[in-house]
PDB file of N, CA and C in Angstrom:
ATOM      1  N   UNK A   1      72.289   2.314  38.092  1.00  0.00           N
ATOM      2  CA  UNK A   1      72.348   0.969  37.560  1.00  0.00           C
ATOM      3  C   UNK A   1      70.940   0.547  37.142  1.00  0.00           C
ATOM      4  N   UNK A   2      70.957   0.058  35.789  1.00  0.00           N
ATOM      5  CA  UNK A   2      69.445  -0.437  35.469  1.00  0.00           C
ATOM      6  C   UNK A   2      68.999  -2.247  36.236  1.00  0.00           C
ATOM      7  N   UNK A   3      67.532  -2.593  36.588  1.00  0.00           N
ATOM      8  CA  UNK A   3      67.540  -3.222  36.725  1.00  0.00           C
ATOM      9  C   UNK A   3      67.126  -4.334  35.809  1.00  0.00           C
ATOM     10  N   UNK A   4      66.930  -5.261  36.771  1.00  0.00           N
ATOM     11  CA  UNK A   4      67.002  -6.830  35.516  1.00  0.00           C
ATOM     12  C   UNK A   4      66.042  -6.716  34.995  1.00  0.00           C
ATOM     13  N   UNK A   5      65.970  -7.345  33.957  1.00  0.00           N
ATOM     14  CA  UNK A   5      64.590  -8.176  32.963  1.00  0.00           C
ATOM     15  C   UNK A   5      64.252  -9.108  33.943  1.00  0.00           C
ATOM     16  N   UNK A   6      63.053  -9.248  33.764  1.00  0.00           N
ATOM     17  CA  UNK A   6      62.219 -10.700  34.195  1.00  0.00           C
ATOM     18  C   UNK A   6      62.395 -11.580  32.910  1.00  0.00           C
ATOM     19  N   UNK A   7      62.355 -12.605  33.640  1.00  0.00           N
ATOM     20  CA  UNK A   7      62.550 -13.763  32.438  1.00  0.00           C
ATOM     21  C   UNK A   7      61.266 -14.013  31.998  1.00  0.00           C
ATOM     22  N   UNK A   8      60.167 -14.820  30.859  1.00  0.00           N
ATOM     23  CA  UNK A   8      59.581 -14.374  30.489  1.00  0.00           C
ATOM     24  C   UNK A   8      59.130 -16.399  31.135  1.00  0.00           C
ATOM     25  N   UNK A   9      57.804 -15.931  31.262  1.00  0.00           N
ATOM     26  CA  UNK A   9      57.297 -16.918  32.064  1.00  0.00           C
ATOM     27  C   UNK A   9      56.700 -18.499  31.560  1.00  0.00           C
ATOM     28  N   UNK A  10      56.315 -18.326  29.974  1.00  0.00           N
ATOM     29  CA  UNK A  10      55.803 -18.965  29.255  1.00  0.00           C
ATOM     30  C   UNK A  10      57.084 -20.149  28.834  1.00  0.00           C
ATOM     31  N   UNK A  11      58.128 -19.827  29.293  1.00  0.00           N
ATOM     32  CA  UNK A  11      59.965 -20.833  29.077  1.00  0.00           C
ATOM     33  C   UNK A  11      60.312 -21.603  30.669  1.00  0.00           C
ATOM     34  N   UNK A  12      60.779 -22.683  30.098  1.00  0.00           N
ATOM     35  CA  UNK A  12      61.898 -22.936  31.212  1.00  0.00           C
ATOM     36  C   UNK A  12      62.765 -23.341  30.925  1.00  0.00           C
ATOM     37  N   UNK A  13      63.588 -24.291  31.920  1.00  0.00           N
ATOM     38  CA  UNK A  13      65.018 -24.661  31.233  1.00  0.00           C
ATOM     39  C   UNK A  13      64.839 -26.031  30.511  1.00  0.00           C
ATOM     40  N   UNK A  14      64.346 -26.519  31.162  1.00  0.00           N
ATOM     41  CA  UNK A  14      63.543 -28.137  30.297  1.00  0.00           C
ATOM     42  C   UNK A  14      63.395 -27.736  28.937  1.00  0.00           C
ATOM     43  N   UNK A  15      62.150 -26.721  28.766  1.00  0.00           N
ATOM     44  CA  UNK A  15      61.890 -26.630  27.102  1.00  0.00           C
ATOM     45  C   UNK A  15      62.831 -26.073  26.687  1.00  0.00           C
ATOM     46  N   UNK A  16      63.984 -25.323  26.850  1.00  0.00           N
ATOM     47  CA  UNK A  16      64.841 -24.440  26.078  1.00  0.00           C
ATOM     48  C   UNK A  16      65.670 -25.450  25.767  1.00  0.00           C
ATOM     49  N   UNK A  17      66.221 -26.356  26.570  1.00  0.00           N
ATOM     50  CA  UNK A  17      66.915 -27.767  26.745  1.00  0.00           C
ATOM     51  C   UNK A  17      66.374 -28.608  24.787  1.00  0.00           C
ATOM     52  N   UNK A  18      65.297 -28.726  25.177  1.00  0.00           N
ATOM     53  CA  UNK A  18      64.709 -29.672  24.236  1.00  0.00           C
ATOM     54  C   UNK A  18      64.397 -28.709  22.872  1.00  0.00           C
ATOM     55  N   UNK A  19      64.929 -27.769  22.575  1.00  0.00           N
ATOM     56  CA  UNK A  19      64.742 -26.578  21.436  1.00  0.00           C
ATOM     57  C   UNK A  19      66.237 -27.035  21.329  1.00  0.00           C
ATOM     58  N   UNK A  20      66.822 -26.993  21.874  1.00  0.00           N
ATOM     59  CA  UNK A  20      68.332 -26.619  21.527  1.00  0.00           C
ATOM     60  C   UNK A  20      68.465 -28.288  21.200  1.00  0.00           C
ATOM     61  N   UNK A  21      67.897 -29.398  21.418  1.00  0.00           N
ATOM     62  CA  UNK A  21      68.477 -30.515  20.320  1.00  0.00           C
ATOM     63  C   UNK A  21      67.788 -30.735  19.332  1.00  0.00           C
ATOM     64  N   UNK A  22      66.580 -29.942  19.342  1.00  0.00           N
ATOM     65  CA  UNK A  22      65.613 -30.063  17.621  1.00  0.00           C
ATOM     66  C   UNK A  22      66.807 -28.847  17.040  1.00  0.00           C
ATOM     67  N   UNK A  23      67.479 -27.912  17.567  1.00  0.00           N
ATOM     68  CA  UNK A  23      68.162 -26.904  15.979  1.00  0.00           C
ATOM     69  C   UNK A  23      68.973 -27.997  15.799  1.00  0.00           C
ATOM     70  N   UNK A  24      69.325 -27.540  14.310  1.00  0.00           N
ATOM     71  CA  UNK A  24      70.510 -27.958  13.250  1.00  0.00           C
ATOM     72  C   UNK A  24      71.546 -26.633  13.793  1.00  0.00           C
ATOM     73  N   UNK A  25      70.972 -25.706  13.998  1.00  0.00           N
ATOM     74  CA  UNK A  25      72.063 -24.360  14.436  1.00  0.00           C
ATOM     75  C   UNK A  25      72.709 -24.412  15.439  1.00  0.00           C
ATOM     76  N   UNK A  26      74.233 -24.341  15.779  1.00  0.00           N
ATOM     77  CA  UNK A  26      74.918 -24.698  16.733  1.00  0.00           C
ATOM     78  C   UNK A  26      75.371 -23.259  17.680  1.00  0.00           C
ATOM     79  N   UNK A  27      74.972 -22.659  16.621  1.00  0.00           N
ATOM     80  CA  UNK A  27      74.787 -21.106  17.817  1.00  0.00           C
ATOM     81  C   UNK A  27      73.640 -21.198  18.352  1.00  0.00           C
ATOM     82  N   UNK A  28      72.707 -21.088  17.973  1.00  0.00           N
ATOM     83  CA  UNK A  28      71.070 -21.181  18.245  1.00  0.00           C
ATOM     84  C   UNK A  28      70.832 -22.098  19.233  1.00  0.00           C
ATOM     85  N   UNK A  29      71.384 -23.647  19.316  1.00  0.00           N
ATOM     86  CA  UNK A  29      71.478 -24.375  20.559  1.00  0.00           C
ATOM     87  C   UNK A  29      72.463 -23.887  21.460  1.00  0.00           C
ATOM     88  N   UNK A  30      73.543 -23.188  21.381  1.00  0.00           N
ATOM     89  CA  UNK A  30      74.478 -22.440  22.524  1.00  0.00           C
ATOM     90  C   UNK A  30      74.082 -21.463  23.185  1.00  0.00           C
ATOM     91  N   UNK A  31      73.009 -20.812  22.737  1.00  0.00           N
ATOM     92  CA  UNK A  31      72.277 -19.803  23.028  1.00  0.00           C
ATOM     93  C   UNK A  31      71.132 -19.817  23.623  1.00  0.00           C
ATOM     94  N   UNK A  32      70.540 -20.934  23.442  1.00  0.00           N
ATOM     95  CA  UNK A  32      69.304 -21.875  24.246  1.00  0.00           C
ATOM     96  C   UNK A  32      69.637 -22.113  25.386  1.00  0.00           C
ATOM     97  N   UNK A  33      71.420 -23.281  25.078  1.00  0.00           N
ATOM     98  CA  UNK A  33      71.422 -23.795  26.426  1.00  0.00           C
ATOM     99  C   UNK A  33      72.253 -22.962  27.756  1.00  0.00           C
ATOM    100  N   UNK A  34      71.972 -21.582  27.249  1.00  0.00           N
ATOM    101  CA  UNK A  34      73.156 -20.436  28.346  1.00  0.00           C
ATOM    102  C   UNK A  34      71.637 -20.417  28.654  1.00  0.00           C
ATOM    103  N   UNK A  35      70.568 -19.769  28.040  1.00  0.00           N
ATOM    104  CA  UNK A  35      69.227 -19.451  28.428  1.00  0.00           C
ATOM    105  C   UNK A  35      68.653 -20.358  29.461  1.00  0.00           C
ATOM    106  N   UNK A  36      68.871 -21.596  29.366  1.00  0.00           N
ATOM    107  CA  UNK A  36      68.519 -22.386  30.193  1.00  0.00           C
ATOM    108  C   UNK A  36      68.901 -22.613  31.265  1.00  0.00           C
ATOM    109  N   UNK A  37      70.508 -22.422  31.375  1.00  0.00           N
ATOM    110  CA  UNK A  37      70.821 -22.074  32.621  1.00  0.00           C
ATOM    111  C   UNK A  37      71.047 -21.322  33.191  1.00  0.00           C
ATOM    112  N   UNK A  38      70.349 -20.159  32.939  1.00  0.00           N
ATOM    113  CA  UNK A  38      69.882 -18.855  33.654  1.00  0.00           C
ATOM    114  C   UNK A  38      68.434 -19.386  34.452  1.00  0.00           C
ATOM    115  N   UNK A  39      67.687 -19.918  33.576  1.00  0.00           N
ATOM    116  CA  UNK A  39      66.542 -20.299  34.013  1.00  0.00           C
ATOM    117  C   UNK A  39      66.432 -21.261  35.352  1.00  0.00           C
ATOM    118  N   UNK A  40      67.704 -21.777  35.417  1.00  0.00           N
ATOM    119  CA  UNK A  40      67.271 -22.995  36.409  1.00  0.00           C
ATOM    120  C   UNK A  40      68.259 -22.710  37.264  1.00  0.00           C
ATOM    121  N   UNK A  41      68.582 -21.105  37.452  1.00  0.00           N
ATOM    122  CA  UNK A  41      69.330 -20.401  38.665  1.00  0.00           C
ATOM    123  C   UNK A  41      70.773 -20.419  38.409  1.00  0.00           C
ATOM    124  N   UNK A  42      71.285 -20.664  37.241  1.00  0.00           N
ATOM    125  CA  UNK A  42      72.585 -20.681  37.205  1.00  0.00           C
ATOM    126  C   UNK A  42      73.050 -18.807  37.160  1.00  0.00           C
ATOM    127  N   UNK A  43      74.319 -18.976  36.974  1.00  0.00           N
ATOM    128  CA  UNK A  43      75.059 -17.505  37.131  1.00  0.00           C
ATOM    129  C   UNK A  43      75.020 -16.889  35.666  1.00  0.00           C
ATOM    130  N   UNK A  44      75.465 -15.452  35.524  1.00  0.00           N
ATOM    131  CA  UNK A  44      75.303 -15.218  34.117  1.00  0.00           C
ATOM    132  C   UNK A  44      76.685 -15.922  33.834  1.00  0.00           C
ATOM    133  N   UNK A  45      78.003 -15.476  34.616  1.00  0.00           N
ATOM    134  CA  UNK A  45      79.402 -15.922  34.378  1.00  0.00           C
ATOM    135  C   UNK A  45      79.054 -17.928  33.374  1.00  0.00           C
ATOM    136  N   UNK A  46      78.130 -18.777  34.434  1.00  0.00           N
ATOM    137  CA  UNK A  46      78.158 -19.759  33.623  1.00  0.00           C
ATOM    138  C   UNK A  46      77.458 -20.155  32.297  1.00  0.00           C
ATOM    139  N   UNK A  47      76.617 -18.855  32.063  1.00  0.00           N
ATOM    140  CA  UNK A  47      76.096 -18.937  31.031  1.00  0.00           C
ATOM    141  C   UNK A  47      76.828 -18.778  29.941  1.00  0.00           C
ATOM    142  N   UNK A  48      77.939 -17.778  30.240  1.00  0.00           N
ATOM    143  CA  UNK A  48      78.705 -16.957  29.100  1.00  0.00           C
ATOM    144  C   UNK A  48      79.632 -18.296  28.828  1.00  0.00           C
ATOM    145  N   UNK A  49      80.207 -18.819  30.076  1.00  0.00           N
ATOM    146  CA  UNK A  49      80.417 -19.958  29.407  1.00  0.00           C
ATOM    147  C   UNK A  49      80.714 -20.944  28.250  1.00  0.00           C
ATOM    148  N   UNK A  50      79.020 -21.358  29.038  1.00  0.00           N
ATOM    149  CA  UNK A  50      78.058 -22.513  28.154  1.00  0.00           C
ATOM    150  C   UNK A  50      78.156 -22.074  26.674  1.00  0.00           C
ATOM    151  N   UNK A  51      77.185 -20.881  26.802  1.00  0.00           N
ATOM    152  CA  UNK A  51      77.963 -20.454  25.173  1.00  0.00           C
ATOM    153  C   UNK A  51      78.326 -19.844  24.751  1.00  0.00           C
ATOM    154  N   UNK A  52      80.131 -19.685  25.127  1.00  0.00           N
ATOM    155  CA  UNK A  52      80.881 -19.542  24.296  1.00  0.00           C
ATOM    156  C   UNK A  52      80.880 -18.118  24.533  1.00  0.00           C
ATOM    157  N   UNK A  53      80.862 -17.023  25.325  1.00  0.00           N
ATOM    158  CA  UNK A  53      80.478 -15.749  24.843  1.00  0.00           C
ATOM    159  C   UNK A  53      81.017 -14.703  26.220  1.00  0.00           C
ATOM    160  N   UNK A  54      81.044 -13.606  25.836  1.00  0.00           N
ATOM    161  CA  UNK A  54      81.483 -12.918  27.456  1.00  0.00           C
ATOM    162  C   UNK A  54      80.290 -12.351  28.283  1.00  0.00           C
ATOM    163  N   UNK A  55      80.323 -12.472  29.719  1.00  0.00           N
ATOM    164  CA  UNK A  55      79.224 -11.772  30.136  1.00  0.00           C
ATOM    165  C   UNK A  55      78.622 -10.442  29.752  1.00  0.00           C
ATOM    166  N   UNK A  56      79.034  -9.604  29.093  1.00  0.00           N
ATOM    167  CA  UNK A  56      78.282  -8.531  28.927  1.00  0.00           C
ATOM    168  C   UNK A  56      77.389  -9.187  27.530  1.00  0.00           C
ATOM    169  N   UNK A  57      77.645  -9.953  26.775  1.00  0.00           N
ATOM    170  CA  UNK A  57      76.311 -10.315  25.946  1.00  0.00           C
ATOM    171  C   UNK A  57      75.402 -10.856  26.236  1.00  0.00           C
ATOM    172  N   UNK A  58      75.765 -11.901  27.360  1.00  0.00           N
ATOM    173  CA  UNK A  58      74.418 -12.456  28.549  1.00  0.00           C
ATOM    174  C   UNK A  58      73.488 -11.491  29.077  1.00  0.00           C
ATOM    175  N   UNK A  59      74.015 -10.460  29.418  1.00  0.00           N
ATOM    176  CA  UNK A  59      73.856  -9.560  29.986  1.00  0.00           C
ATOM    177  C   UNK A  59      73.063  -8.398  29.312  1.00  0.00           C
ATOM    178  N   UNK A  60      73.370  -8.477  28.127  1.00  0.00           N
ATOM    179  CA  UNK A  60      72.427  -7.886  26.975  1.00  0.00           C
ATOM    180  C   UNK A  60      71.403  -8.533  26.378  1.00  0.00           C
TER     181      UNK A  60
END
C-alpha cells in the first residue's frame, strides 16, 4: 500500500475557503472546498461528497 501525500503547508482550509468564492468556476470551487475539508481534518468519504465526486478521485 502506498503512503499518503503530505498536504502542502503554504494552504489551509480558511484560504482554500476564500479561493473557492473569488472562482466564477463551480468545479474549481467544489474542488477547493473538498480540499478544504481535508485540511481541517475532515474524511476523504466527506470530501468526495462536498464535491460531488467518488473517493478514489480524492484519493488521487
Amino acid at each position: 500500500m502506498e503512503s499518503a501525500l503530505s498536504l502542502r503547508s503554504d494552504f489551509d482550509g480558511s484560504m482554500l475557503r476564500r479561493l473557492a468564492r473569488q472562482t466564477r468556476d463551480a468545479d474549481q470551487a467544489r474542488r477547493l472546498l473538498s480540499l478544504a475539508s481535508i485540511y481541517d481534518g475532515g474524511s476523504r468519504a466527506d470530501a468526495a461528497r462536498l464535491g460531488s465526486v467518488t473517493v478514489q478521485i480524492v484519493r488521487d
